[in-house]
C-alpha atoms as a PDB file:
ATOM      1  CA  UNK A   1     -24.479  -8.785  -6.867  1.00  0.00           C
ATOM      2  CA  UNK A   2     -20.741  -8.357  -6.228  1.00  0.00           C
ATOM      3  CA  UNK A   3     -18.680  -9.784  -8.928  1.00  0.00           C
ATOM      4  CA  UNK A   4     -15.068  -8.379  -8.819  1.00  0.00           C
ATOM      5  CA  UNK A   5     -13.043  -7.880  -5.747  1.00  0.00           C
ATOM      6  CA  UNK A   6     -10.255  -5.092  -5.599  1.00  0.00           C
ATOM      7  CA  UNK A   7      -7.780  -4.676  -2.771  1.00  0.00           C
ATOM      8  CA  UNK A   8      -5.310  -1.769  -1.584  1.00  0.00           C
ATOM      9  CA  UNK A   9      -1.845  -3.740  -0.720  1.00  0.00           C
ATOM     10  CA  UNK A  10       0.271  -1.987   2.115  1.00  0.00           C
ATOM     11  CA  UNK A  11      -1.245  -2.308   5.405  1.00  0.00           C
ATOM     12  CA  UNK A  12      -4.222  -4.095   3.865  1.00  0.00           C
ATOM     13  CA  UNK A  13      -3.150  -7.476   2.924  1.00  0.00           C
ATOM     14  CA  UNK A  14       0.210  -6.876   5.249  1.00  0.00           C
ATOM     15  CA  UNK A  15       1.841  -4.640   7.712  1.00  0.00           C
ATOM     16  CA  UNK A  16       3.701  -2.141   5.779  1.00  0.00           C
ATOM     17  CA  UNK A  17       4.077   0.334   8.930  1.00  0.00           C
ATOM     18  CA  UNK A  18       5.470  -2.572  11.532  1.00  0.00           C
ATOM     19  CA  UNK A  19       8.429  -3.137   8.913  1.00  0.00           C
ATOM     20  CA  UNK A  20       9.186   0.290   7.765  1.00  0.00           C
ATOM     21  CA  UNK A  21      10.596   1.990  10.279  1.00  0.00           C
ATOM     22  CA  UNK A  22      12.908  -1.284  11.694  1.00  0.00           C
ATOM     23  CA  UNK A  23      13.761  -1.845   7.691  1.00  0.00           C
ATOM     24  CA  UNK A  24      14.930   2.333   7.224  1.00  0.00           C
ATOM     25  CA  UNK A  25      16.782   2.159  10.839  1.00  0.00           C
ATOM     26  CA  UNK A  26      18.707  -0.493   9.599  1.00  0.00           C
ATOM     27  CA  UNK A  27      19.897   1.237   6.737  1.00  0.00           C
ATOM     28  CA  UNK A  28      20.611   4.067   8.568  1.00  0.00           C
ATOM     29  CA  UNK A  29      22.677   2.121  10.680  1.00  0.00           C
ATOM     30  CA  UNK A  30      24.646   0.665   7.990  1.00  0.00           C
ATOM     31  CA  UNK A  31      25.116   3.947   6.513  1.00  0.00           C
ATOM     32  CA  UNK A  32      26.891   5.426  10.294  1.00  0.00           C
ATOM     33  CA  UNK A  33      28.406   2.296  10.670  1.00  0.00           C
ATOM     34  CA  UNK A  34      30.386   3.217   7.058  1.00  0.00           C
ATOM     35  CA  UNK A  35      30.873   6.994   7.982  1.00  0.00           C
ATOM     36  CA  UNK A  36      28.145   9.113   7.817  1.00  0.00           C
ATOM     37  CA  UNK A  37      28.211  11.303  10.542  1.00  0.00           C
ATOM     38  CA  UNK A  38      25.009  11.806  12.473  1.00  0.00           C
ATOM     39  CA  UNK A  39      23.550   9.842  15.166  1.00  0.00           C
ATOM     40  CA  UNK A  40      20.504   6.859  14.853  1.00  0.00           C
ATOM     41  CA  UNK A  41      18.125   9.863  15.603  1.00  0.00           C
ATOM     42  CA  UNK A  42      19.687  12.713  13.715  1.00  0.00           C
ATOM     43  CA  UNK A  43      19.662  10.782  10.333  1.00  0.00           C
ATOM     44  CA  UNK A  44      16.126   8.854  11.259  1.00  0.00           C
ATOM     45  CA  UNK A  45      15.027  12.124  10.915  1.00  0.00           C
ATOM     46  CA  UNK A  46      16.105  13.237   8.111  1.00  0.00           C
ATOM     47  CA  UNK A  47      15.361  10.359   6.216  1.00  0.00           C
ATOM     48  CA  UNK A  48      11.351  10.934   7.217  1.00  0.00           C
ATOM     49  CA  UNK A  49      11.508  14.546   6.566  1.00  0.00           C
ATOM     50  CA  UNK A  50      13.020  13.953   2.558  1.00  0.00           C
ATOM     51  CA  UNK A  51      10.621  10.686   2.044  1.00  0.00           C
ATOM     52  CA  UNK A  52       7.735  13.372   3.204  1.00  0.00           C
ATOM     53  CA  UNK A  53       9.012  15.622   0.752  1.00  0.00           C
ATOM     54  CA  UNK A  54       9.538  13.385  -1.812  1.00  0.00           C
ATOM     55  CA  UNK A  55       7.351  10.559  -1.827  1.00  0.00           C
ATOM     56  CA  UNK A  56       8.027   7.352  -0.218  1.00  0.00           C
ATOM     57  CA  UNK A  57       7.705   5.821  -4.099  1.00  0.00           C
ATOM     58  CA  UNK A  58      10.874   8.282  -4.774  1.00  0.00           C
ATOM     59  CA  UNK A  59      13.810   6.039  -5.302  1.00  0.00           C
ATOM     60  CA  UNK A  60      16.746   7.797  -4.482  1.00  0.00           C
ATOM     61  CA  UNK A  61      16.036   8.928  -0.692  1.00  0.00           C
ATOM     62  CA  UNK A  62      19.754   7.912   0.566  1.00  0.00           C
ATOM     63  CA  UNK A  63      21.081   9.838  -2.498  1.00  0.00           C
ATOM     64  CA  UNK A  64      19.629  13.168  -0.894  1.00  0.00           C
ATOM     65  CA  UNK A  65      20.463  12.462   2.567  1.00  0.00           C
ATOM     66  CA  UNK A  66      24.569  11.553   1.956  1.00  0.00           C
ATOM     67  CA  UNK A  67      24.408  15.071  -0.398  1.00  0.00           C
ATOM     68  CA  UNK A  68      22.433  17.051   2.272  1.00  0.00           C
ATOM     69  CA  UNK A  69      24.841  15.687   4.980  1.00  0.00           C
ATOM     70  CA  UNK A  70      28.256  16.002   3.521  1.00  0.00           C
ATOM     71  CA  UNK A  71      27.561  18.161   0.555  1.00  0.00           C
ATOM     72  CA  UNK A  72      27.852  14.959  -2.369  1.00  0.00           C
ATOM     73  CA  UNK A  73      26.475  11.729  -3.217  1.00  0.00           C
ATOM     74  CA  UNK A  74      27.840   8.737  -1.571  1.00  0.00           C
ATOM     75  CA  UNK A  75      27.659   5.244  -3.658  1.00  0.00           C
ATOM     76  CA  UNK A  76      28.980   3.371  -0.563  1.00  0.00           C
ATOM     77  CA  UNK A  77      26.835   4.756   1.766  1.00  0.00           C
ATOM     78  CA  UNK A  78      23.788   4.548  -0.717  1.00  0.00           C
ATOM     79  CA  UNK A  79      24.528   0.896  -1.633  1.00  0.00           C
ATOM     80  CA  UNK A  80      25.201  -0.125   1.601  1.00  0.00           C
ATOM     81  CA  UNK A  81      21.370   1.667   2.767  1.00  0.00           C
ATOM     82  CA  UNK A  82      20.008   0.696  -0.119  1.00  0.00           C
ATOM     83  CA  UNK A  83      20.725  -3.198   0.345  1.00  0.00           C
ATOM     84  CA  UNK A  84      20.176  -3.358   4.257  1.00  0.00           C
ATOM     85  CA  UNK A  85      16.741  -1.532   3.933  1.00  0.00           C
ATOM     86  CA  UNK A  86      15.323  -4.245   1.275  1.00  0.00           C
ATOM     87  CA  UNK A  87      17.459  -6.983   3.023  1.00  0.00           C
ATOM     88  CA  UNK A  88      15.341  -6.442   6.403  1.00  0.00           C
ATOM     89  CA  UNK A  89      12.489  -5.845   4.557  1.00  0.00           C
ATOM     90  CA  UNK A  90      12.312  -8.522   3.019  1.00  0.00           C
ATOM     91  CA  UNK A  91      12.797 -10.634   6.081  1.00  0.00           C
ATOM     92  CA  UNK A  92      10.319  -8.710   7.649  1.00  0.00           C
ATOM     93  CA  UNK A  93       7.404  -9.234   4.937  1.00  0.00           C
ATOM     94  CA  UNK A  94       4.419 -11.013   6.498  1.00  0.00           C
ATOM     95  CA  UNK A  95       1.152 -11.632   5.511  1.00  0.00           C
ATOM     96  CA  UNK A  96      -1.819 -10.406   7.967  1.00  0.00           C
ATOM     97  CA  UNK A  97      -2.701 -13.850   9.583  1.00  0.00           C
ATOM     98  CA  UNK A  98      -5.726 -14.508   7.281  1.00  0.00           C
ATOM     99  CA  UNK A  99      -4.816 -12.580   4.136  1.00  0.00           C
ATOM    100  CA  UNK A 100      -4.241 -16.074   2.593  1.00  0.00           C
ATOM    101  CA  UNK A 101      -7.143 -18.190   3.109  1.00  0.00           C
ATOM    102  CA  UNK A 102      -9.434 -15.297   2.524  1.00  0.00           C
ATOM    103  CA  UNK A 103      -8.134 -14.828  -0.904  1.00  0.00           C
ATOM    104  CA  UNK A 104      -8.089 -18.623  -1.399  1.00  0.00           C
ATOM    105  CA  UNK A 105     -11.972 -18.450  -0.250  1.00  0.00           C
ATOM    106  CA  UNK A 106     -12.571 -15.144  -2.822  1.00  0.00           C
ATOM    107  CA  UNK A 107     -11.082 -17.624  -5.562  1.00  0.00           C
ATOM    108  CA  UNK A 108     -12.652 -20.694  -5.280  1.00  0.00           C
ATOM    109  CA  UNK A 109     -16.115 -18.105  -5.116  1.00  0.00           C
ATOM    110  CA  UNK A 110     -15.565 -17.019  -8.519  1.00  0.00           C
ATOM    111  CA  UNK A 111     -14.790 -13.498  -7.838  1.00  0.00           C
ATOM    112  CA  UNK A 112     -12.855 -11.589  -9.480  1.00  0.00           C
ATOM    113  CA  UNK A 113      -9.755 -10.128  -8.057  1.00  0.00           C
ATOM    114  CA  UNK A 114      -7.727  -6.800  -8.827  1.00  0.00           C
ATOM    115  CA  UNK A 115      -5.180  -4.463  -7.404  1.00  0.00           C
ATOM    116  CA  UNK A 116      -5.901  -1.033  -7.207  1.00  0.00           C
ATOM    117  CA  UNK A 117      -2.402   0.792  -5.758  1.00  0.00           C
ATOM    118  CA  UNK A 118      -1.064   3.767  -5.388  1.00  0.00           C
ATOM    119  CA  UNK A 119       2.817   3.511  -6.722  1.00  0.00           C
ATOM    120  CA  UNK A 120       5.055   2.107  -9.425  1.00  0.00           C
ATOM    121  CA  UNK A 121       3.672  -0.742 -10.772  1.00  0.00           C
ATOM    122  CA  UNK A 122       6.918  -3.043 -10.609  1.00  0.00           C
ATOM    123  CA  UNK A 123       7.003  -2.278  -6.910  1.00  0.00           C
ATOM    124  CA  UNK A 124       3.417  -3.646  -6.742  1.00  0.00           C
ATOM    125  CA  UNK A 125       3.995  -6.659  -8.575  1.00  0.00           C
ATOM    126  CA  UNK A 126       7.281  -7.252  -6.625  1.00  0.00           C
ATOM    127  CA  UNK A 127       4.987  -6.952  -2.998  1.00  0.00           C
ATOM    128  CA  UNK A 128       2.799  -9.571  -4.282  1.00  0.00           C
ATOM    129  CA  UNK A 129       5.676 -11.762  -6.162  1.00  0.00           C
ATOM    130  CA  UNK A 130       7.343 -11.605  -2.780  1.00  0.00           C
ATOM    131  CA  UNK A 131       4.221 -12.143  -0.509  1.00  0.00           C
ATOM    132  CA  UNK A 132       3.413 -15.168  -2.679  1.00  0.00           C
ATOM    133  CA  UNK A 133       0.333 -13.421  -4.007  1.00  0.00           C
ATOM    134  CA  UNK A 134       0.541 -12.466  -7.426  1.00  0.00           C
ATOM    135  CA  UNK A 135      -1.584 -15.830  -8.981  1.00  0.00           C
ATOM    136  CA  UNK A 136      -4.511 -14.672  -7.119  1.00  0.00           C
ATOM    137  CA  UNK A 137      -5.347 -11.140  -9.198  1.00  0.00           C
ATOM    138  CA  UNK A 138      -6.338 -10.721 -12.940  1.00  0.00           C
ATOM    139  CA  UNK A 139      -4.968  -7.221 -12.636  1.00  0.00           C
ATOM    140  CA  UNK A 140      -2.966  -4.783 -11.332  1.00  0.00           C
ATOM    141  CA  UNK A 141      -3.777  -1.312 -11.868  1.00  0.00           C
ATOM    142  CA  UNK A 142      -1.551   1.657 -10.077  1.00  0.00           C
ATOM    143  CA  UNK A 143      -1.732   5.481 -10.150  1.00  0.00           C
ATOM    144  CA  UNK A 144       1.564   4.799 -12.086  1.00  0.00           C
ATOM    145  CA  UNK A 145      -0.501   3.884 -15.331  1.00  0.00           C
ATOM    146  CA  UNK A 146      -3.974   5.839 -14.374  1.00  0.00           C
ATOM    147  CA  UNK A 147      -1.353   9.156 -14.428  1.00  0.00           C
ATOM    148  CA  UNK A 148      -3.856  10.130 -10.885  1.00  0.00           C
ATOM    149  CA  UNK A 149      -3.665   8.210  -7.199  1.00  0.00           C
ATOM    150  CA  UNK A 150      -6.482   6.934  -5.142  1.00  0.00           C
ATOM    151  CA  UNK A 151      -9.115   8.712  -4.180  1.00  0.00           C
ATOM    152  CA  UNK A 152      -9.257  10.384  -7.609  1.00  0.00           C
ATOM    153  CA  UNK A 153     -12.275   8.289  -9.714  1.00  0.00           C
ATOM    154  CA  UNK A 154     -10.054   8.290 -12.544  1.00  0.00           C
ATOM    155  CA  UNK A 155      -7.920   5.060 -11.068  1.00  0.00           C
ATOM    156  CA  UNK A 156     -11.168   3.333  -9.899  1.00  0.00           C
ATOM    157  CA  UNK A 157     -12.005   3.992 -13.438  1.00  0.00           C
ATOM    158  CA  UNK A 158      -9.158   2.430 -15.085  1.00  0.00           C
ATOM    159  CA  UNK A 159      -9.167  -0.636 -12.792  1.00  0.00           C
ATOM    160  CA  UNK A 160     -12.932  -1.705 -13.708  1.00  0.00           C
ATOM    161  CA  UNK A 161     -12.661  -1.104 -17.470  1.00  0.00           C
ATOM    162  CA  UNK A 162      -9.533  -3.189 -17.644  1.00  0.00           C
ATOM    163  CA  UNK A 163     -11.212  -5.454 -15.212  1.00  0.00           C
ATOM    164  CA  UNK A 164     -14.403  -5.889 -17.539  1.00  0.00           C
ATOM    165  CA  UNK A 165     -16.555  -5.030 -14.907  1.00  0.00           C
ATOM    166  CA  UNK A 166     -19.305  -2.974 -13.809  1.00  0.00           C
ATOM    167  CA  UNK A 167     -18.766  -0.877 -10.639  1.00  0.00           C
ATOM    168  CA  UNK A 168     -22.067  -1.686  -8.902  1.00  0.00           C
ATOM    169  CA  UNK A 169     -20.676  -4.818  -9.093  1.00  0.00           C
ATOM    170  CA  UNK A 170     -17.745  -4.213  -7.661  1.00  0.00           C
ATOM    171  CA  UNK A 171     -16.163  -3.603  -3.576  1.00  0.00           C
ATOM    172  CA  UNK A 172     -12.901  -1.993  -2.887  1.00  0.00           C
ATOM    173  CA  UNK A 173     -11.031  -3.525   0.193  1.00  0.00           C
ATOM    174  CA  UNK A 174      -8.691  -0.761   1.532  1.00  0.00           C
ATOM    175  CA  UNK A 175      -7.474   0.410   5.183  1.00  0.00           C
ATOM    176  CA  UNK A 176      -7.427   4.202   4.454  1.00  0.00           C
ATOM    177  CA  UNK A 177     -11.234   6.186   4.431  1.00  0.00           C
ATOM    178  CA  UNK A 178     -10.048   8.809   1.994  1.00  0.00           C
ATOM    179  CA  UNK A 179      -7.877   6.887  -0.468  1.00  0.00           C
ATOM    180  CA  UNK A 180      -9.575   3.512  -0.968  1.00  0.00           C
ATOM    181  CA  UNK A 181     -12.966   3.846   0.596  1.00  0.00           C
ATOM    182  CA  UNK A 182     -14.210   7.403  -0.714  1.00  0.00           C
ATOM    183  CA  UNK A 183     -12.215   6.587  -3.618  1.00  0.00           C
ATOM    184  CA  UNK A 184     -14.094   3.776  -4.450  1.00  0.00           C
ATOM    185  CA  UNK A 185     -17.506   5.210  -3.514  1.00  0.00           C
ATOM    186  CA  UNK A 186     -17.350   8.275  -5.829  1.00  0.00           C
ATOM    187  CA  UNK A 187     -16.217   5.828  -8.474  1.00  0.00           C
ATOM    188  CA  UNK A 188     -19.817   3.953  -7.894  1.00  0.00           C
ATOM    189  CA  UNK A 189     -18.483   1.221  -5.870  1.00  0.00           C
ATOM    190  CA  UNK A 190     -18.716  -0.502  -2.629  1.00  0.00           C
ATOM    191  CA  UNK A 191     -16.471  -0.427  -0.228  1.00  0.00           C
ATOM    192  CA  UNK A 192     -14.784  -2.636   2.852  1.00  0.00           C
ATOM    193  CA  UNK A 193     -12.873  -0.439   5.301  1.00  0.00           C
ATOM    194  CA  UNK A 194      -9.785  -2.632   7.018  1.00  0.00           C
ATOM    195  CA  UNK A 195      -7.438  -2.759  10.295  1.00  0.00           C
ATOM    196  CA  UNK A 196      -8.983   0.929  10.700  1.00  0.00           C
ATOM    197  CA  UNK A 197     -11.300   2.667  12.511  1.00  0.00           C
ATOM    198  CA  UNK A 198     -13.906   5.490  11.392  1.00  0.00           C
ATOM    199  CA  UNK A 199     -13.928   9.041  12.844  1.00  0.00           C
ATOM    200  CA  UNK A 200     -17.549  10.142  13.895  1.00  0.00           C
ATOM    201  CA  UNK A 201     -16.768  12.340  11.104  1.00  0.00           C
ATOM    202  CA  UNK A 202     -16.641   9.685   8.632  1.00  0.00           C
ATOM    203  CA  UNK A 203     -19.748   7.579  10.016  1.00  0.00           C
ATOM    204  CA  UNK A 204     -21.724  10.886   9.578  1.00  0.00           C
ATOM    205  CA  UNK A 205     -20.637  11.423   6.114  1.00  0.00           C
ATOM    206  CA  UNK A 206     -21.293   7.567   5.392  1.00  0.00           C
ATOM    207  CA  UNK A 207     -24.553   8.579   6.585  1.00  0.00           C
ATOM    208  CA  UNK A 208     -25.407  11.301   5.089  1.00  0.00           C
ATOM    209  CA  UNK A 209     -24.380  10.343   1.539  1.00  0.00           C
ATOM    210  CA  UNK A 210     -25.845   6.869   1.876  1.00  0.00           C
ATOM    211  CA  UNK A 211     -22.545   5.486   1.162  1.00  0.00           C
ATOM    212  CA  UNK A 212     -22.051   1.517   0.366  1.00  0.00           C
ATOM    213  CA  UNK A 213     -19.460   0.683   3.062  1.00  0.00           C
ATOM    214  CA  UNK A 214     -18.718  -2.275   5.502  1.00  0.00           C
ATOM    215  CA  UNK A 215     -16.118  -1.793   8.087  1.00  0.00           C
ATOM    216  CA  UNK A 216     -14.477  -4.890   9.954  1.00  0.00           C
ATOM    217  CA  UNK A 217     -11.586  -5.290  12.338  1.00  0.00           C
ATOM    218  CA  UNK A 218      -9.620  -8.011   9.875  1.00  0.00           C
ATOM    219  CA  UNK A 219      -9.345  -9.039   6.603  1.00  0.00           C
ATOM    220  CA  UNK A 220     -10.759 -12.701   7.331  1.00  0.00           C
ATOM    221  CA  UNK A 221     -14.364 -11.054   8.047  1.00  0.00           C
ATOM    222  CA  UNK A 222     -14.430 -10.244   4.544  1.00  0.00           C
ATOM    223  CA  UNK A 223     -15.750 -13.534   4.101  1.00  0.00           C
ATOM    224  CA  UNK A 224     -18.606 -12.756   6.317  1.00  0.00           C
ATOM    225  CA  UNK A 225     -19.883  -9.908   3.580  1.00  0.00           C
ATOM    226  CA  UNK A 226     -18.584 -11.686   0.349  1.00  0.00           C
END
């Protein structure tokens, strides 16, 4: 019997991806609009290649593309990114349409509820401050603290013993196969695979490993399983 919840944030209980890329043009914009000198494009690109090099929990991504780009760090230019790319995001953050009433369902059921993130914890907490989300969950436990990220056990670990539960008892809800759902599995859990879609590769090793897993096309079905 299923008695604690856990749940991956970004692009799980809202769209991370349909907000990045408008919030980071934005910035970019800013940034030409005060004097750095590359196009839209030229510096769009950039920008992805140093947050894939760096992490896109690295804090200091417009500090590295003002020195690549004219050979120092620029506070204007960083500021002025820096506050237009959280301004838009911000404006931007929206809940999936039934993230809220199935949470509101998992709560009044007695279950349990967690975070399990990979990230800085006061980034995590700020999502769910911000999304108007943070009462719901006893816990939140990020690859920040567990010193490993998802799918390593060791987070998975960290999150149930904190959580005071056992992890046949327990069901990840995540959008990513690898991370949260094989993750969770090798950790002894269940698992609920969200707004994604399993290669035949996947279903096969679901299969063949007799792996707990649900998939569904939005978070509200979760209620249908819980």
């Amino acid at each position: 019997m299923i008695k604690a919840v856990f749940f991956d944030i970004d692009d799980t209980l809202y769209d991370t991806s349909g907000f990045a890329k408008l919030a980071r043009k934005a910035a970019l914009q800013a940034m030409i609009d005060a004097g750095l000198p590359l196009s839209q494009q030229e510096a769009y690109l950039l920008l992805r290649e140093i947050i894939k090099e760096k992490g896109s929990n690295y804090d200091k991504h417009f500090n590295i593309l003002t020195k690549r780009v004219m050979g120092e760090e620029k506070p204007l230019l960083i500021a002025l990114g820096m506050i237009t790319y959280h301004n838009v995001k911000f404006a931007l953050l929206r809940l999936f349409p039934d993230t809220m009433s199935t949470l509101i369902y998992l709560k009044k059921s007695n279950y349990q509820m967690g975070v399990i993130s990979n990230g800085l914890t006061i980034k995590q907490w700020e999502k769910l401050i911000r999304l108007g989300l943070y009462h719901f969950f006893e816990d939140v436990v990020t690859s920040q603290e567990a010193g490993s990220e998802k799918p390593d056990r060791k987070i998975f670990q960290l999150a149930l013993e904190r959580m005071g539960c056992q992890a046949e008892e327990s069901v990840m809800v995540g959008n990513k196969f690898s991370e949260d759902i094989l993750g969770a599995t090798k950790a002894g859990m269940s698992a609920i695979l969200v707004n994604s879609q399993l290669t035949e590769a996947e279903k096969e090793l679901i299969k063949r490993e007799g792996l707990k897993v649900n998939v569904v096309s939005d978070i509200n079905q979760v209620k249908t399983i819980l």
